[in-house]
C-alpha atoms as a PDB file:
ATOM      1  CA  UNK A   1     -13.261  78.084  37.155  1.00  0.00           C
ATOM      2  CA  UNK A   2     -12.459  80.864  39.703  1.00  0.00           C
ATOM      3  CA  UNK A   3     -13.212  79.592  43.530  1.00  0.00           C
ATOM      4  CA  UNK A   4     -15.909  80.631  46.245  1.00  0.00           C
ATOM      5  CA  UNK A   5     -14.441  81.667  49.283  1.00  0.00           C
ATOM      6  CA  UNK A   6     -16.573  81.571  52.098  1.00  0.00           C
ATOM      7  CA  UNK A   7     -15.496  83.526  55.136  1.00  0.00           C
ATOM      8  CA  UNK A   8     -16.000  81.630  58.439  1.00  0.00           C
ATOM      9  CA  UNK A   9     -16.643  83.747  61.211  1.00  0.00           C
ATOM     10  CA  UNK A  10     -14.320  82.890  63.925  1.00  0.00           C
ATOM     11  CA  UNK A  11     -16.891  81.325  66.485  1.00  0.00           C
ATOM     12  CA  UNK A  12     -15.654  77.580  66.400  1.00  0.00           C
ATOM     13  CA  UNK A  13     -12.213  78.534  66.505  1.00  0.00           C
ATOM     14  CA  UNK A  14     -12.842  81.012  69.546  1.00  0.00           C
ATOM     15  CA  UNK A  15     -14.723  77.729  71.292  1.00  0.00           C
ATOM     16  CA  UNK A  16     -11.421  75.743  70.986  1.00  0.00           C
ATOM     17  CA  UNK A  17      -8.959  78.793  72.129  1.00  0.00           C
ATOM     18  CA  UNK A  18     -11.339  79.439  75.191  1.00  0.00           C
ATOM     19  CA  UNK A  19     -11.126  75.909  76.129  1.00  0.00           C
ATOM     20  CA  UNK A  20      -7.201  76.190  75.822  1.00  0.00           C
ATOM     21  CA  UNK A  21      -6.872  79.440  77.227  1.00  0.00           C
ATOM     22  CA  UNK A  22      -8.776  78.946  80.271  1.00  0.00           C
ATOM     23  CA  UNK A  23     -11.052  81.867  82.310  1.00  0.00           C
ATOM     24  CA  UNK A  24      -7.768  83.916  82.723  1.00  0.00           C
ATOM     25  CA  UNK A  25      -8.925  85.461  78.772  1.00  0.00           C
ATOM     26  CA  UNK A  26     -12.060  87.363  78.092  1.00  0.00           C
ATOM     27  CA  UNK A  27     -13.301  85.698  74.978  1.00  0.00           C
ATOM     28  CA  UNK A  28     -13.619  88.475  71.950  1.00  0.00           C
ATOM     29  CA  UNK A  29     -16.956  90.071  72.365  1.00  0.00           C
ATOM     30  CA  UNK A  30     -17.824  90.455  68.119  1.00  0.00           C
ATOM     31  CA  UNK A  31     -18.170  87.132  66.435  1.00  0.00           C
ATOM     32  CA  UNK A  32     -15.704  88.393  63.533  1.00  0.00           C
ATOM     33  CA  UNK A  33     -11.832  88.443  62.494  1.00  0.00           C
ATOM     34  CA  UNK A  34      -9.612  89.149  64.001  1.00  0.00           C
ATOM     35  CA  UNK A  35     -10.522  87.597  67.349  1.00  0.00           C
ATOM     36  CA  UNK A  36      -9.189  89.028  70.145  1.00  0.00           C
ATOM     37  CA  UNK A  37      -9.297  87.733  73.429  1.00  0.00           C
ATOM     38  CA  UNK A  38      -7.716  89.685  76.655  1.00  0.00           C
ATOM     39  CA  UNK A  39      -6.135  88.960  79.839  1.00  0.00           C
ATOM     40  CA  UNK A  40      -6.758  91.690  82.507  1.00  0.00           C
ATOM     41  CA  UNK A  41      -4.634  89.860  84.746  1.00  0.00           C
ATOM     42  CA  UNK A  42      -1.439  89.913  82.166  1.00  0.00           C
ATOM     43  CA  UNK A  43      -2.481  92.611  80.437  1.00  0.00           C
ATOM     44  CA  UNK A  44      -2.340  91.229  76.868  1.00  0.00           C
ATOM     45  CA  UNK A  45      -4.277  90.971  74.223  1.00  0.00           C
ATOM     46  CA  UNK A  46      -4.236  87.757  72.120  1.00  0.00           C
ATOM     47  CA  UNK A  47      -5.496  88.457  68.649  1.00  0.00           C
ATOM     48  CA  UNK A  48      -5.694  85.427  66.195  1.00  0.00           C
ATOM     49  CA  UNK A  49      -7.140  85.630  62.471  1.00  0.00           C
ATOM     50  CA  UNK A  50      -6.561  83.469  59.243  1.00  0.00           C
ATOM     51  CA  UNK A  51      -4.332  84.559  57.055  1.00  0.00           C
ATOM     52  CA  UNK A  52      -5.808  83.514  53.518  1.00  0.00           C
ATOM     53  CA  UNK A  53      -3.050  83.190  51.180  1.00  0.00           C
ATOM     54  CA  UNK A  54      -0.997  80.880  53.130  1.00  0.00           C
ATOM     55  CA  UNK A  55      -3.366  78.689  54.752  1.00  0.00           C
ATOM     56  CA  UNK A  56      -2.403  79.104  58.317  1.00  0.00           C
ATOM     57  CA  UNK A  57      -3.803  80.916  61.588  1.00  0.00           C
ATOM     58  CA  UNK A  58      -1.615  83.893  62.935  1.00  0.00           C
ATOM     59  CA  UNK A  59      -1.579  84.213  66.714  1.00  0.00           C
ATOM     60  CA  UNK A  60      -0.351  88.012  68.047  1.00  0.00           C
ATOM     61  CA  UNK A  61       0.526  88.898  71.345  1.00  0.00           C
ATOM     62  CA  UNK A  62       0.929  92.481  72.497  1.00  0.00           C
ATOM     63  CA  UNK A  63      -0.134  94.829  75.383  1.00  0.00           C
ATOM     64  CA  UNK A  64      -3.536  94.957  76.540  1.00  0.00           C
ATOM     65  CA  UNK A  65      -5.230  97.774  74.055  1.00  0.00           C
ATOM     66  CA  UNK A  66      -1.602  98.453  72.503  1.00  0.00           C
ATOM     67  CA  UNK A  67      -1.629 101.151  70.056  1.00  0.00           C
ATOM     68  CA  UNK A  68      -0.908 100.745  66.440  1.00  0.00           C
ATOM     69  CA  UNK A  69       2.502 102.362  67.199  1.00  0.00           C
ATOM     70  CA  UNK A  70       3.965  99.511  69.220  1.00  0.00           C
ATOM     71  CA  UNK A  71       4.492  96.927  66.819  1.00  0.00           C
ATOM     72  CA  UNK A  72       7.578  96.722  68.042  1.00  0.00           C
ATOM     73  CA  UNK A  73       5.714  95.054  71.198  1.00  0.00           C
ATOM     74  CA  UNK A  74       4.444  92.313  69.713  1.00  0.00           C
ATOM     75  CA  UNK A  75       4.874  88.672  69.401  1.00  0.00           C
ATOM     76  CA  UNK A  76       3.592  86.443  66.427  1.00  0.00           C
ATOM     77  CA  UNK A  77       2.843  82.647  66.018  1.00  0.00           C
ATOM     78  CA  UNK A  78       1.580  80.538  63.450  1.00  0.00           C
ATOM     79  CA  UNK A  79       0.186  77.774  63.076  1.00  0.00           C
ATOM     80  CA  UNK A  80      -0.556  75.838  59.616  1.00  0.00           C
ATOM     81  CA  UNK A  81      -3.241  73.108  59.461  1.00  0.00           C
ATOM     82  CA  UNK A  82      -3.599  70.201  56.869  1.00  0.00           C
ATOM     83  CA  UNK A  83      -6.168  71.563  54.958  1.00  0.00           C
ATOM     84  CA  UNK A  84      -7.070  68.107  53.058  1.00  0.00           C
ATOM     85  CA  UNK A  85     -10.749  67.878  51.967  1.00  0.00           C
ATOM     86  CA  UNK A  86     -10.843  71.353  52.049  1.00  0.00           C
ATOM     87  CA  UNK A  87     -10.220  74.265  49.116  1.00  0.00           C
ATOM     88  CA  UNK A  88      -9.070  76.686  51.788  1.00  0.00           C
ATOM     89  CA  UNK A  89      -8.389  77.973  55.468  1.00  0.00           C
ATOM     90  CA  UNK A  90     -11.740  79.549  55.827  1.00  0.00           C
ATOM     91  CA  UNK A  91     -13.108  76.155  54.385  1.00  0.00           C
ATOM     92  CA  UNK A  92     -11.473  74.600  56.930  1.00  0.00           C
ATOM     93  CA  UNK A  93     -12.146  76.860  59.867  1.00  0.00           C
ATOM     94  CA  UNK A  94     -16.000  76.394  58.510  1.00  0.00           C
ATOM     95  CA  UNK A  95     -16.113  72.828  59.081  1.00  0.00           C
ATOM     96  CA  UNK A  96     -12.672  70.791  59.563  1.00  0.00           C
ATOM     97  CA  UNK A  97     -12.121  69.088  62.946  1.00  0.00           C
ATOM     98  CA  UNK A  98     -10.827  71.916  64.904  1.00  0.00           C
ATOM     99  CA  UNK A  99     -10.992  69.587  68.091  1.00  0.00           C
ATOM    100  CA  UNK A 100      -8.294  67.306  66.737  1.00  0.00           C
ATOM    101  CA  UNK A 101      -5.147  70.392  66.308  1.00  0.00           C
ATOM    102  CA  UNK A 102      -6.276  71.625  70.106  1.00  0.00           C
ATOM    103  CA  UNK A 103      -3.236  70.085  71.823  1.00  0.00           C
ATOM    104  CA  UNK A 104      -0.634  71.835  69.124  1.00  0.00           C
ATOM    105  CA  UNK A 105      -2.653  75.078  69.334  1.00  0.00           C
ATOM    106  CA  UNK A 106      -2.187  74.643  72.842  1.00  0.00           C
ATOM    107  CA  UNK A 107       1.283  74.398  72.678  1.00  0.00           C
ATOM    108  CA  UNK A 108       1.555  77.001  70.638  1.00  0.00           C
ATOM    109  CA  UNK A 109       0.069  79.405  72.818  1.00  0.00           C
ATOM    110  CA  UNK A 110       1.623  78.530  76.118  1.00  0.00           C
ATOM    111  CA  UNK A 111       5.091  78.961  74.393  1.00  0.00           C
ATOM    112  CA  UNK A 112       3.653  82.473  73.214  1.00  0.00           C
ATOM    113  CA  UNK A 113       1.850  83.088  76.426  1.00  0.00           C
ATOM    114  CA  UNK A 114       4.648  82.355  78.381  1.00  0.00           C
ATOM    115  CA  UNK A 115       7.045  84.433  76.407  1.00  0.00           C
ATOM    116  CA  UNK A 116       7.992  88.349  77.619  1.00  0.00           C
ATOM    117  CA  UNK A 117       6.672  90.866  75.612  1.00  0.00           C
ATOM    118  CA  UNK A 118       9.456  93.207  74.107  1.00  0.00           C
ATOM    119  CA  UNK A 119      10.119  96.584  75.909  1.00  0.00           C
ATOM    120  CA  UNK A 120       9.618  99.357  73.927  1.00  0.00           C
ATOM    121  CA  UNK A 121      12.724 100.709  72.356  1.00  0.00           C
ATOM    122  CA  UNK A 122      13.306 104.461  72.480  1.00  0.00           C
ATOM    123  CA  UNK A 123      13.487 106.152  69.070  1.00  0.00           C
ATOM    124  CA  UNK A 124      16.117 108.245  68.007  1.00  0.00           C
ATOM    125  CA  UNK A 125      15.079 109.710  65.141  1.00  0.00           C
ATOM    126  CA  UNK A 126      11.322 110.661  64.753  1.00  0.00           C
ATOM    127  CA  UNK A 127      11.434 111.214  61.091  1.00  0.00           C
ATOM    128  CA  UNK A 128      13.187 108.296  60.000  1.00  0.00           C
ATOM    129  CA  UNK A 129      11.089 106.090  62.326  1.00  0.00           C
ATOM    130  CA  UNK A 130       8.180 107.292  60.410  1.00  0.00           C
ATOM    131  CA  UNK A 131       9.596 107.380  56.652  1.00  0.00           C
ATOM    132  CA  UNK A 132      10.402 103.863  57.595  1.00  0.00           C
ATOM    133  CA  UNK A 133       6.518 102.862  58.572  1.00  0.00           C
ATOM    134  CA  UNK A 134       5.617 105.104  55.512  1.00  0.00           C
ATOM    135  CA  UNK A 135       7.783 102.714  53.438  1.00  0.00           C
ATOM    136  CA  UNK A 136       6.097  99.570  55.299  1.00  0.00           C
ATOM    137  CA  UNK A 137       2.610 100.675  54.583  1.00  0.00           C
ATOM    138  CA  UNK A 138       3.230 101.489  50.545  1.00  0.00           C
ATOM    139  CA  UNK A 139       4.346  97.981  50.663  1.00  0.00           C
ATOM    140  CA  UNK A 140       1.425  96.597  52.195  1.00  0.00           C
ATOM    141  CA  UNK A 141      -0.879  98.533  50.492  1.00  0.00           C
ATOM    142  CA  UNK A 142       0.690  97.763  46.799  1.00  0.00           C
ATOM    143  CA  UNK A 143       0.678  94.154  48.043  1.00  0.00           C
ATOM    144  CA  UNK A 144      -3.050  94.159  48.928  1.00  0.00           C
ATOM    145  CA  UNK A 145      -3.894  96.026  45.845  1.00  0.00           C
ATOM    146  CA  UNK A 146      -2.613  93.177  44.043  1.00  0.00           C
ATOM    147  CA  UNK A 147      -4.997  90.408  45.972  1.00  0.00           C
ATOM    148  CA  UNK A 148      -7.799  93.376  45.104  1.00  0.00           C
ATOM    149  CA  UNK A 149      -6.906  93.107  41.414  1.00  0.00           C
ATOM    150  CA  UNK A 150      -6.691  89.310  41.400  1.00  0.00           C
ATOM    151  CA  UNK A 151      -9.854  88.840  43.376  1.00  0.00           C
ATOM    152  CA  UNK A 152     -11.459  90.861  40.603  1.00  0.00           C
ATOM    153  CA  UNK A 153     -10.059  88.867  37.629  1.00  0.00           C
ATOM    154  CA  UNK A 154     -10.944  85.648  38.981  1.00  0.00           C
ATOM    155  CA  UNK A 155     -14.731  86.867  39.979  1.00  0.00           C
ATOM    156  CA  UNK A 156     -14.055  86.420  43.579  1.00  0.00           C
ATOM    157  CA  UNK A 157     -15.591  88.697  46.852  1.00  0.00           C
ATOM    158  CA  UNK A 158     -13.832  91.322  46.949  1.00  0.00           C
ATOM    159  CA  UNK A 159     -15.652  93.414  49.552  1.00  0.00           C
ATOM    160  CA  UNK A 160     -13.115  92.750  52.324  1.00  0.00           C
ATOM    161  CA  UNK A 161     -10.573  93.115  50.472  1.00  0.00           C
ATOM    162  CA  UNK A 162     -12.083  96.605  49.432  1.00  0.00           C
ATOM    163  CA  UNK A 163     -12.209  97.882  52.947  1.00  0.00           C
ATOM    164  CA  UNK A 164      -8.826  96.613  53.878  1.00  0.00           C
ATOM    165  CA  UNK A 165      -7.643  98.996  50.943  1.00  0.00           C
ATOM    166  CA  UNK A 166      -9.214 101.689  52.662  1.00  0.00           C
ATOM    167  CA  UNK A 167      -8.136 101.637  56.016  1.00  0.00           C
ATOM    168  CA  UNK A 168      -4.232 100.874  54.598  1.00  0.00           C
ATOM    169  CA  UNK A 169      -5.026 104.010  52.125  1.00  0.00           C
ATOM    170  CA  UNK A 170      -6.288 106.374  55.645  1.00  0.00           C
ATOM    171  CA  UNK A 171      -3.146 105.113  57.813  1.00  0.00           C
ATOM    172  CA  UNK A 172      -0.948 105.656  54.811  1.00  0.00           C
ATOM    173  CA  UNK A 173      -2.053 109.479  54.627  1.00  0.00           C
ATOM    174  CA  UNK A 174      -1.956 109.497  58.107  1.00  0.00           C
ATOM    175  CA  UNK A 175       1.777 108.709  58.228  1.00  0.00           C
ATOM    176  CA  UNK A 176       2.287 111.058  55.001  1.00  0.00           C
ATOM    177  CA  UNK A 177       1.265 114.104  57.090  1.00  0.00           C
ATOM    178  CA  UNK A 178       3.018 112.990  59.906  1.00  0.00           C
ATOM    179  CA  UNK A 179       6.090 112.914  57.889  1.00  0.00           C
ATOM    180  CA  UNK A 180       5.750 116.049  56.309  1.00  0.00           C
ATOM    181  CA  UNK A 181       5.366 117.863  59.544  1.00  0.00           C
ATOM    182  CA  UNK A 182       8.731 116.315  60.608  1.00  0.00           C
ATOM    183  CA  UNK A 183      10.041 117.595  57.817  1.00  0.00           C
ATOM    184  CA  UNK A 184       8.618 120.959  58.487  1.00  0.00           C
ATOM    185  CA  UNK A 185       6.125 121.473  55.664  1.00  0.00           C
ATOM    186  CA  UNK A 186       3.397 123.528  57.697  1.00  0.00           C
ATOM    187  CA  UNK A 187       0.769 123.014  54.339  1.00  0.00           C
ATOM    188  CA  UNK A 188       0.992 119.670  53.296  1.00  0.00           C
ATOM    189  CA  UNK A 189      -0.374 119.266  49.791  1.00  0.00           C
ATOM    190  CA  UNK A 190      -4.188 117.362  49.683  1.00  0.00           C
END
């Protein structure tokens, strides 16, 4: 019998990280994932946001409104609950004792508060920099296809997944034509 996922909006877990994080963050202003919480005074952005196929919270660090280009900017943390009594992360975000994991989430994101952000690292060679995130985003997309395709054979939303699709398919053209002009082809094909 295919499972119900039910996708907890991030409100209970923003309560807990505001209470951690103290009135140096601006809590995110939409109730919905990923959560993103910023700090004028360090100018970061904390962005946190369940990751549902290994059970476990991912915590990113990067520059205050960074662009989609600076991954190479950013720091990651995870953390992975006991989900025990419940079928899956969002289960658990839903209605597990968040209050009792607030001291390790809190250690968690001092270390990764506390930690300096990467500089940014010149690039040498436009076009390879970019074949390279072309290669990256196939990837992801052909990985998210498959969740798409299993989500459909086991009768499960799939409406999230959907639009993830999308927006993977748009940056992936995006970074097709931005290749091509590198390479010099004034007409890419459509």
């Amino acid at each position: 019998m295919p499972r119900t996922i039910t996708k907890a909006a991030p409100d209970r877990l923003t309560a807990v990280l505001a209470d951690i994080l103290g009135t140096d963050w601006t809590l995110p202003t939409v109730p919905e994932w990923p959560a993103v919480f910023t700090s004028e005074t360090a100018d970061r952005d904390l962005t946190c946001y369940p990751d549902w196929k290994n059970g476990r919270i991912i915590f990113e660090l990067s520059p205050a409104g960074a662009a989609s280009g600076d991954f190479d900017r950013r720091l990651f943390a995870k953390y992975t609950p006991d989900l025990t009594g419940h079928e899956h992360i969002h289960a658990w975000l839903a209605d597990g004792d968040l209050d009792a994991v607030a001291d390790a989430l809190a250690v968690i994101l001092e270390r990764l508060i506390e930690l300096p952000l990467p500089e940014r690292v010149p690039l040498a060679d436009p076009l390879q920099t970019e074949r390279e995130r072309l290669a990256e985003q196939a990837r992801e997309l052909a990985a998210n296809a498959s969740y798409f395709a299993a989500g459909l054979i086991w009768s499960q939303p799939v409406g999230d997944d959907a639009q993830r699709l999308a927006t993977l398919a748009r940056d992936l053209a995006h970074t097709a034509t931005r290749v091509d002009e590198l390479r010099g082809h004034k007409n890419p094909r459509r």
